[in-house]
Protein backbone atom coordinates (compact mmCIF):
# COMPACT_ATOMS: atom_id res chain seq x y z
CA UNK A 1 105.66 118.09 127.18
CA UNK A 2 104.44 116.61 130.35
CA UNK A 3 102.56 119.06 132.41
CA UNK A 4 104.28 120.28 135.82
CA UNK A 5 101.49 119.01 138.16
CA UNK A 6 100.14 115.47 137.37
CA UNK A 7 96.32 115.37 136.81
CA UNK A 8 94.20 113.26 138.57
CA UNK A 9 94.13 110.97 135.84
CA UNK A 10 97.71 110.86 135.27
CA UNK A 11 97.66 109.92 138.84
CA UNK A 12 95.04 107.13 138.39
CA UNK A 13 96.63 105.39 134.84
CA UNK A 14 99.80 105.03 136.53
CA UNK A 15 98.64 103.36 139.95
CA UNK A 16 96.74 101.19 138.01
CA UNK A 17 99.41 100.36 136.00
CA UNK A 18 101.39 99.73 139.10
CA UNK A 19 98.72 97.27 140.46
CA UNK A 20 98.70 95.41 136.98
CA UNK A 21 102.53 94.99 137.18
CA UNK A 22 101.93 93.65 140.97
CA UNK A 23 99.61 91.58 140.13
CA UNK A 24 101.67 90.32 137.41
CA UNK A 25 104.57 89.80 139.69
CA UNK A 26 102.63 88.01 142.41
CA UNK A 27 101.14 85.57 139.86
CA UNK A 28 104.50 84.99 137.60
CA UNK A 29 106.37 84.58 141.06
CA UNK A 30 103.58 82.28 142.47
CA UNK A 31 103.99 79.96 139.13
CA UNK A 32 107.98 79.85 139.31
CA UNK A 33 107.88 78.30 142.37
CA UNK A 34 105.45 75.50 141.41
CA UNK A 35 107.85 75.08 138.26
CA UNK A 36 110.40 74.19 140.94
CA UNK A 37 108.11 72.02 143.13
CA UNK A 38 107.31 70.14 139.85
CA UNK A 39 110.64 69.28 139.07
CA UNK A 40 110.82 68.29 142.61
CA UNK A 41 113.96 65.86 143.89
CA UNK A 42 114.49 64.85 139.76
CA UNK A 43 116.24 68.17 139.23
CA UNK A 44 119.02 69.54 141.81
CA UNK A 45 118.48 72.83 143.09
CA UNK A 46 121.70 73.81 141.83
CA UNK A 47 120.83 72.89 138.27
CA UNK A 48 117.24 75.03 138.46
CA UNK A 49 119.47 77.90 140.08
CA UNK A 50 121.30 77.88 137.23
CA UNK A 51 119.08 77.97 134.44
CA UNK A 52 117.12 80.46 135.92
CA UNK A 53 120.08 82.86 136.46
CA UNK A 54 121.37 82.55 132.84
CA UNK A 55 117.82 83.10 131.47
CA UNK A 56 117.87 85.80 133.98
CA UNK A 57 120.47 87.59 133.40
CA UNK A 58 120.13 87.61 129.65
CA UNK A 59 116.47 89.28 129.60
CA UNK A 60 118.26 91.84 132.60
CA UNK A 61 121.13 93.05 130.07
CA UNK A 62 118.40 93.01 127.12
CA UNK A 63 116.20 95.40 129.54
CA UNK A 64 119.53 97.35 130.18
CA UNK A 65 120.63 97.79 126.65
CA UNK A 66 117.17 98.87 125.48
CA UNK A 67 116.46 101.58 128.49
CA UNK A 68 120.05 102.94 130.35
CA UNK A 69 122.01 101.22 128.37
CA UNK A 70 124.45 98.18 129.43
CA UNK A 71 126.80 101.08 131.24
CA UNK A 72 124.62 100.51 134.19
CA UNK A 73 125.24 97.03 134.84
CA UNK A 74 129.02 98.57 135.77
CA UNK A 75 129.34 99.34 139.80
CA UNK A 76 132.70 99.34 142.36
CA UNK A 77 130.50 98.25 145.22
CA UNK A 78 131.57 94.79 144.53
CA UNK A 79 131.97 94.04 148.49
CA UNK A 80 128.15 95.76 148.72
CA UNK A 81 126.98 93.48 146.35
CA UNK A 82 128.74 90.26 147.38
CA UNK A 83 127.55 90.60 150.67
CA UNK A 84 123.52 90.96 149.44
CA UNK A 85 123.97 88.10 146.64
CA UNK A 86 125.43 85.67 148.60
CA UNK A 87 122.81 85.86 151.08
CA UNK A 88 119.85 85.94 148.59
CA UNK A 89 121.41 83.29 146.66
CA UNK A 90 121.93 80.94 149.70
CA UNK A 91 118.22 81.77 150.61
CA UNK A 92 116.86 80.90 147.01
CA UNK A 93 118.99 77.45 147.52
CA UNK A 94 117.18 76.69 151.00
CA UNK A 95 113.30 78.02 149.59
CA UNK A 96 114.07 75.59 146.35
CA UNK A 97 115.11 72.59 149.11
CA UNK A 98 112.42 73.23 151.17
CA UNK A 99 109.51 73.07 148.00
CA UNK A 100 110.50 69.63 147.70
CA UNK A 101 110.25 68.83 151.54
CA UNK A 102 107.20 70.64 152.79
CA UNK A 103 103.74 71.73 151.44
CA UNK A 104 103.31 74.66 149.09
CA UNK A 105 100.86 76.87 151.42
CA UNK A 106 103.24 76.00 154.36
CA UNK A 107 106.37 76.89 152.56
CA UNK A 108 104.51 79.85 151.51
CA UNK A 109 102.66 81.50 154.53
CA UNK A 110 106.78 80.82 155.89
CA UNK A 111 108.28 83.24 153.53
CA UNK A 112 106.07 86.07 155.14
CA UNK A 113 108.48 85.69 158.08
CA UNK A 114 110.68 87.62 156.43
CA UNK A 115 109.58 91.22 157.43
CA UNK A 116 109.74 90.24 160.89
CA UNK A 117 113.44 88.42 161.25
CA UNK A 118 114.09 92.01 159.11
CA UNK A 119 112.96 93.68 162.01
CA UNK A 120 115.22 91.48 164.64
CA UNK A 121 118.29 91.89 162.26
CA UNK A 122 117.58 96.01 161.68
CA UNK A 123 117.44 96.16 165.61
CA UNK A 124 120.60 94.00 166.47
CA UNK A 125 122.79 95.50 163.12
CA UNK A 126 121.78 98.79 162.22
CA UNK A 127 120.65 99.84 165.82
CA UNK A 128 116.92 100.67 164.86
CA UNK A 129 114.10 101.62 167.85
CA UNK A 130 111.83 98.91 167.91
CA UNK A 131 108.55 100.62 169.37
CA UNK A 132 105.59 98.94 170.72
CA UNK A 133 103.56 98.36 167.55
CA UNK A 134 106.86 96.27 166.14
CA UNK A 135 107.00 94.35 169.31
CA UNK A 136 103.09 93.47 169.34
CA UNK A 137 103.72 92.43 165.53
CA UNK A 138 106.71 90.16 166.25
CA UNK A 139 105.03 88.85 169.08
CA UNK A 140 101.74 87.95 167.00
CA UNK A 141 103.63 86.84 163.98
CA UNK A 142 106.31 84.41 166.00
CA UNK A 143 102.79 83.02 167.77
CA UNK A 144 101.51 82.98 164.15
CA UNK A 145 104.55 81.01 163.10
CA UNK A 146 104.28 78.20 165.81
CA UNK A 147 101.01 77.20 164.54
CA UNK A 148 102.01 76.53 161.89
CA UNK A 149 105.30 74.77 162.44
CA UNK A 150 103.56 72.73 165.47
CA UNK A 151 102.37 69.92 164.08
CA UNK A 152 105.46 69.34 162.10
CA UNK A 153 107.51 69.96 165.42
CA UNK A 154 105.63 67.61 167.60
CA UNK A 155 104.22 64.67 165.13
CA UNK A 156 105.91 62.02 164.54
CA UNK A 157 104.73 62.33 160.35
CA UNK A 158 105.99 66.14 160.40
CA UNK A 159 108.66 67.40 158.37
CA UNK A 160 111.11 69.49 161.34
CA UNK A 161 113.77 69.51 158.86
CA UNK A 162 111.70 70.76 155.95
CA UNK A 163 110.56 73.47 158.29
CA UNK A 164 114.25 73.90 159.59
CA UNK A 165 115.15 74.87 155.96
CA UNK A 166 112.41 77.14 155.38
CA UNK A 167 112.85 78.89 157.83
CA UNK A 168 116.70 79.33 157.25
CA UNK A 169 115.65 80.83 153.83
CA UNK A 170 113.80 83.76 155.27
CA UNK A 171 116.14 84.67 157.42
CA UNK A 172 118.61 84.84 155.41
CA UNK A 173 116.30 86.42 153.22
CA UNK A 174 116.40 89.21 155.98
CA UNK A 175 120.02 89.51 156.06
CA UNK A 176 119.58 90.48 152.33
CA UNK A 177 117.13 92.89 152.83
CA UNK A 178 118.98 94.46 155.29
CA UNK A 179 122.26 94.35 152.95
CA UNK A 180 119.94 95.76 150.26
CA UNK A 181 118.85 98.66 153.13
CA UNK A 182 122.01 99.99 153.08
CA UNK A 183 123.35 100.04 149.21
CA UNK A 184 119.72 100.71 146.82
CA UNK A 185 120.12 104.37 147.27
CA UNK A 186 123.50 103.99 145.45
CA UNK A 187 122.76 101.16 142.85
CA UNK A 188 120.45 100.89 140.21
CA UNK A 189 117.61 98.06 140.67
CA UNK A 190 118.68 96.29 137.40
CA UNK A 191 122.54 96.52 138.96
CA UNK A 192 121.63 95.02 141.97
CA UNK A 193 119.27 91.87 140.47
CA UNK A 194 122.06 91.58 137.98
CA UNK A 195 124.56 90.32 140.58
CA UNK A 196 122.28 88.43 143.15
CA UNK A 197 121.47 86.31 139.38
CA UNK A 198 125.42 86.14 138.33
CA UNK A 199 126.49 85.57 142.42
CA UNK A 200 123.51 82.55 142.24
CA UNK A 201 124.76 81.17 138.90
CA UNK A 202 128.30 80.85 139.90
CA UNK A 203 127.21 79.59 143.04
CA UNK A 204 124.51 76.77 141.41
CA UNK A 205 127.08 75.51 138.79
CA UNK A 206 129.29 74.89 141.57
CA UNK A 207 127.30 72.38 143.09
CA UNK A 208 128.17 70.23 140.06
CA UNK A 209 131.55 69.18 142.26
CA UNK A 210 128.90 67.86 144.42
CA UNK A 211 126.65 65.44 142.37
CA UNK A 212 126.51 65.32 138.92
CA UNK A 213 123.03 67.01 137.27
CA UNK A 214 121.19 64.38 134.94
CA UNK A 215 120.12 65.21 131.37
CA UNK A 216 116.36 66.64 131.67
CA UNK A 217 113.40 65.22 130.33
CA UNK A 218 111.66 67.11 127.21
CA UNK A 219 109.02 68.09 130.27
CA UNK A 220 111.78 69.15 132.37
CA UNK A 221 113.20 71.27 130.28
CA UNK A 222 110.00 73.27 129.93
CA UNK A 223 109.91 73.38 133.28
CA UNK A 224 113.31 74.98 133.85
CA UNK A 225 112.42 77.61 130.82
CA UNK A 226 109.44 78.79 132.45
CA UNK A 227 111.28 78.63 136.08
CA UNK A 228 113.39 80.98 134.66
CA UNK A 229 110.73 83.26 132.34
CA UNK A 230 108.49 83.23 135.18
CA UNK A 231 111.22 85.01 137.36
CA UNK A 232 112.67 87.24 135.71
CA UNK A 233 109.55 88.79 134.58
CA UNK A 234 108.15 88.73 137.89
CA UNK A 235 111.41 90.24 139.75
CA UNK A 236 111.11 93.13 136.73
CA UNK A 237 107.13 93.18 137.32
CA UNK A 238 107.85 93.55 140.64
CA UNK A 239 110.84 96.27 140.47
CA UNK A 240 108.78 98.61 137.89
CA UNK A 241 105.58 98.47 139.74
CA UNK A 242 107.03 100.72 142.86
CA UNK A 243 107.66 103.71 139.63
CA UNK A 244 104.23 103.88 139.13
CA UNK A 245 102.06 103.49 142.04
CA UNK A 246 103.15 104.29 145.73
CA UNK A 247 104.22 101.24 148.23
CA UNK A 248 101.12 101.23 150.75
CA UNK A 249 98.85 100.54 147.35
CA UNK A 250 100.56 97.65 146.21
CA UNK A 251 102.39 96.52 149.05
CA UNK A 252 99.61 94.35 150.55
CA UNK A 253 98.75 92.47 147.05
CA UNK A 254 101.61 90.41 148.35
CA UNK A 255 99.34 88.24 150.25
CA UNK A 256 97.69 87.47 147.39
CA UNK A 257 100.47 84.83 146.97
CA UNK A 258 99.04 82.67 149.52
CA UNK A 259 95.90 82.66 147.76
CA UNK A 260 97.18 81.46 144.81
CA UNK A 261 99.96 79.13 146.88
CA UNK A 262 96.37 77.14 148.49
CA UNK A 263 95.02 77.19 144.72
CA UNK A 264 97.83 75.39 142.75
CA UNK A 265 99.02 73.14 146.06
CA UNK A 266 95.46 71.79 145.81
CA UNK A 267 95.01 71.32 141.95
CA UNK A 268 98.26 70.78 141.03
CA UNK A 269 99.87 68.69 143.46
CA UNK A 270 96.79 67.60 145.87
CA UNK A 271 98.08 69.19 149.09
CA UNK A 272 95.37 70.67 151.46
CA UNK A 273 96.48 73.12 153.89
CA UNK A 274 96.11 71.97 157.51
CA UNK A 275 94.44 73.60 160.58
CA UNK A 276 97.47 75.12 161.94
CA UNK A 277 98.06 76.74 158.38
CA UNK A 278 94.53 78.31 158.08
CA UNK A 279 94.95 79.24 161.60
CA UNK A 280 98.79 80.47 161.58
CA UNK A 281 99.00 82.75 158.45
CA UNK A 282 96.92 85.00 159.09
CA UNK A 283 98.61 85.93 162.11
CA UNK A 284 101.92 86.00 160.17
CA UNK A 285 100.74 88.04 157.98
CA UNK A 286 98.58 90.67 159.98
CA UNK A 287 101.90 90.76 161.90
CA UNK A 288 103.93 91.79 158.51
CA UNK A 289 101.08 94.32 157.09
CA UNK A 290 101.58 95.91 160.53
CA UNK A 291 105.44 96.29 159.84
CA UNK A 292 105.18 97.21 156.29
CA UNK A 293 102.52 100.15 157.17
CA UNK A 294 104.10 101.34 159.79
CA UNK A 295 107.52 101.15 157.86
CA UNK A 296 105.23 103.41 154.75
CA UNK A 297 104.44 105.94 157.37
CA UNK A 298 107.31 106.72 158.64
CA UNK A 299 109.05 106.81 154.93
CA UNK A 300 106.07 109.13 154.45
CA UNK A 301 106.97 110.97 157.47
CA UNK A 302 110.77 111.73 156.28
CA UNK A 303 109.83 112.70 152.83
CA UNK A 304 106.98 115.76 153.52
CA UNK A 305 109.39 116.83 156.32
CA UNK A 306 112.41 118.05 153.54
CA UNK A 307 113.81 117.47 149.56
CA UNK A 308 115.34 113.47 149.77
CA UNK A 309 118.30 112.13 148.15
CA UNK A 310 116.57 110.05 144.85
C-alpha cells in the first residue's frame, strides 16, 4: 500500500521522472518539426497532417485500451471539442507552411508568442484582469517580437508572408488554448488529443480536392513515420509529465526548444540565426516565463485557499 504522506523521496523520483518525460517531449517535439522542414515543399502539409494523425491516433487508442480503457475516448462535448480541434488543427497547418518559408530558430522563438496572444484573447473572451506584470510582459514580448520580424518586414530579401503565417499559427494556437481553458476540467487529456488528431486528419485528407499528394520517396516515407512517432510520443511525454512533477518545475524546460531549434537549423539545414533573433527571443520569452509564473502562482494561490474540483 502506498503510504498516506509521500516521502521525500517519493517526492524526488517522481519530479525527476517528470523532468525526464519533459525533456523527452521538448526533444521528440523539437525533431518532428525538422521531419517536416525536411520534407519541405516535396510533401503537402496536408499529406504530413495526415500521416501524423493516423499514426497518432492509433498509439492514443493503444495508450487508452492498455490504461482506462477505450470507454474514455467516448465524450458529448462534441461542440467543445470541435471548437478546440479546429483551431489547433488550422494552427498545425499554418506552423507546417511556415517551416518551409522561414528559418527554424525564427519559426521557433515565434511559437513562444503564444502565451501572450493567450493573454489578449483571455482578456477580450473570458473577461480576465490583466494586472501590471501581464501588461509589462506583453509589452516586452510584442517589442521582443518586432525584432525579430523587422528585418523580414523592412528588407527587401525578408520573408513578410512567411512571418504572416507564423504568426497566424500562434494565435490561433491561443484561441485553442483558450478553448482548451474552458473544457480540460471535464475531458480526459487522451479525449481531448484524440479529437484535435481525428478533427486534423479529416481536415488534411481534405486538402486532396485541392492538389493531388505525390507518391513519397523511400526517404520520405521515413520522414513522415518519424513526423508522426516523434509526435505522438512527445504530445504523451508532454501530457504525463504534469502527473508527476508540478508545472513551475518543468514549465520553463520549454525554452529548451530554442536551443535545440539553433542546433539542428545550423547542422541540419545550414541556417544561422540573425541579430534580431539572438536579440528578440529572449525578450519573447522572458515575457512568457513572466506569464506562465505568474499564471503558477495564482493556480497555487486557489488551491491552498480550499479542496478543488480534480
Amino acid at each position: 500500500m502506498m503510504p498516506a504522506v509521500p516521502s521525500s523521496r517519493d517526492h524526488s523520483h517522481h519530479a525527476i521522472l517528470g523532468v525526464g518525460l519533459k525533456l523527452v517531449s521538448v526533444f521528440c517535439l523539437a525533431s518532428m518539426v525538422a521531419c517536416v522542414k525536411y520534407l519541405g515543399a516535396d510533401v503537402p502539409p496536408g499529406q504530413v497532417i495526415f500521416f501524423r494523425g493516423v499514426i497518432s491516433m492509433l498509439v492514443i487508442a493503444a495508450v487508452a485500451w492498455r490504461t482506462d480503457g477505450l470507454g474514455v475516448l467516448r465524450t458529448r462535448n462534441w461542440r467543445a471539442h470541435a471548437s478546440r480541434s479546429i483551431a489547433g488543427a488550422l494552427s498545425m497547418f499554418c506552423w507546417f507552411i511556415a517551416l518551409t518559408m522561414i528559418p527554424l530558430a525564427e519559426m521557433t522563438a515565434i511559437t513562444f508568442t503564444v502565451p501572450l496572444f493567450l493573454t489578449v484573447l483571455a482578456m477580450l473572451f473570458l473577461h480576465e484582469l490583466i494586472r501590471w506584470y501581464r501588461w509589462t510582459a506583453l509589452a516586452v514580448g510584442f517589442a521582443g517580437v518586432l525584432v525579430i520580424v523587422g528585418p523580414d518586414l523592412v528588407a527587401a530579401e525578408g520573408n513578410a508572408l512567411g512571418v504572416g503565417v507564423a504568426l497566424a499559427a500562434a494565435v490561433l494556437a491561443a484561441f485553442a488554448l483558450m478553448f482548451l481553458r474552458r473544457m480540460s476540467g471535464h475531458e480526459h487529456a487522451l479525449t481531448i488529443t484524440f479529437y484535435f488528431f481525428l478533427t486534423s486528419t479529416v481536415l488534411a485528407l481534405a486538402t486532396l480536392a485541392l492538389e493531388p499528394w505525390p507518391v513519397p520517396t523511400g526517404a520520405q516515407w521515413v520522414a513522415l513515420g518519424m513526423t508522426g512517432g516523434f509526435g505522438v510520443v512527445g504530445q504523451l511525454a508532454m501530457t504525463y509529465c504534469y502527473r508527476y512533477a508540478e508545472a513551475s518545475l518543468v514549465a520553463p524546460l520549454d525554452y529548451l526548444t530554442m536551443l535545440f531549434a539553433i542546433a539542428i537549423g545550423f547542422y541540419v539545414f545550414g541556417e544561422v540565426p540573425r541579430a534580431s533573433t539572438w536579440i528578440g527571443a529572449p525578450l519573447v520569452i522572458a515575457a512568457g516565463g513572466i506569464i506562465l509564473w505568474r499564471e503558477y502562482a495564482r493556480f497555487r494561490k486557489i488551491r491552498s485557499a480550499g479542496p478543488m474540483e480534480p
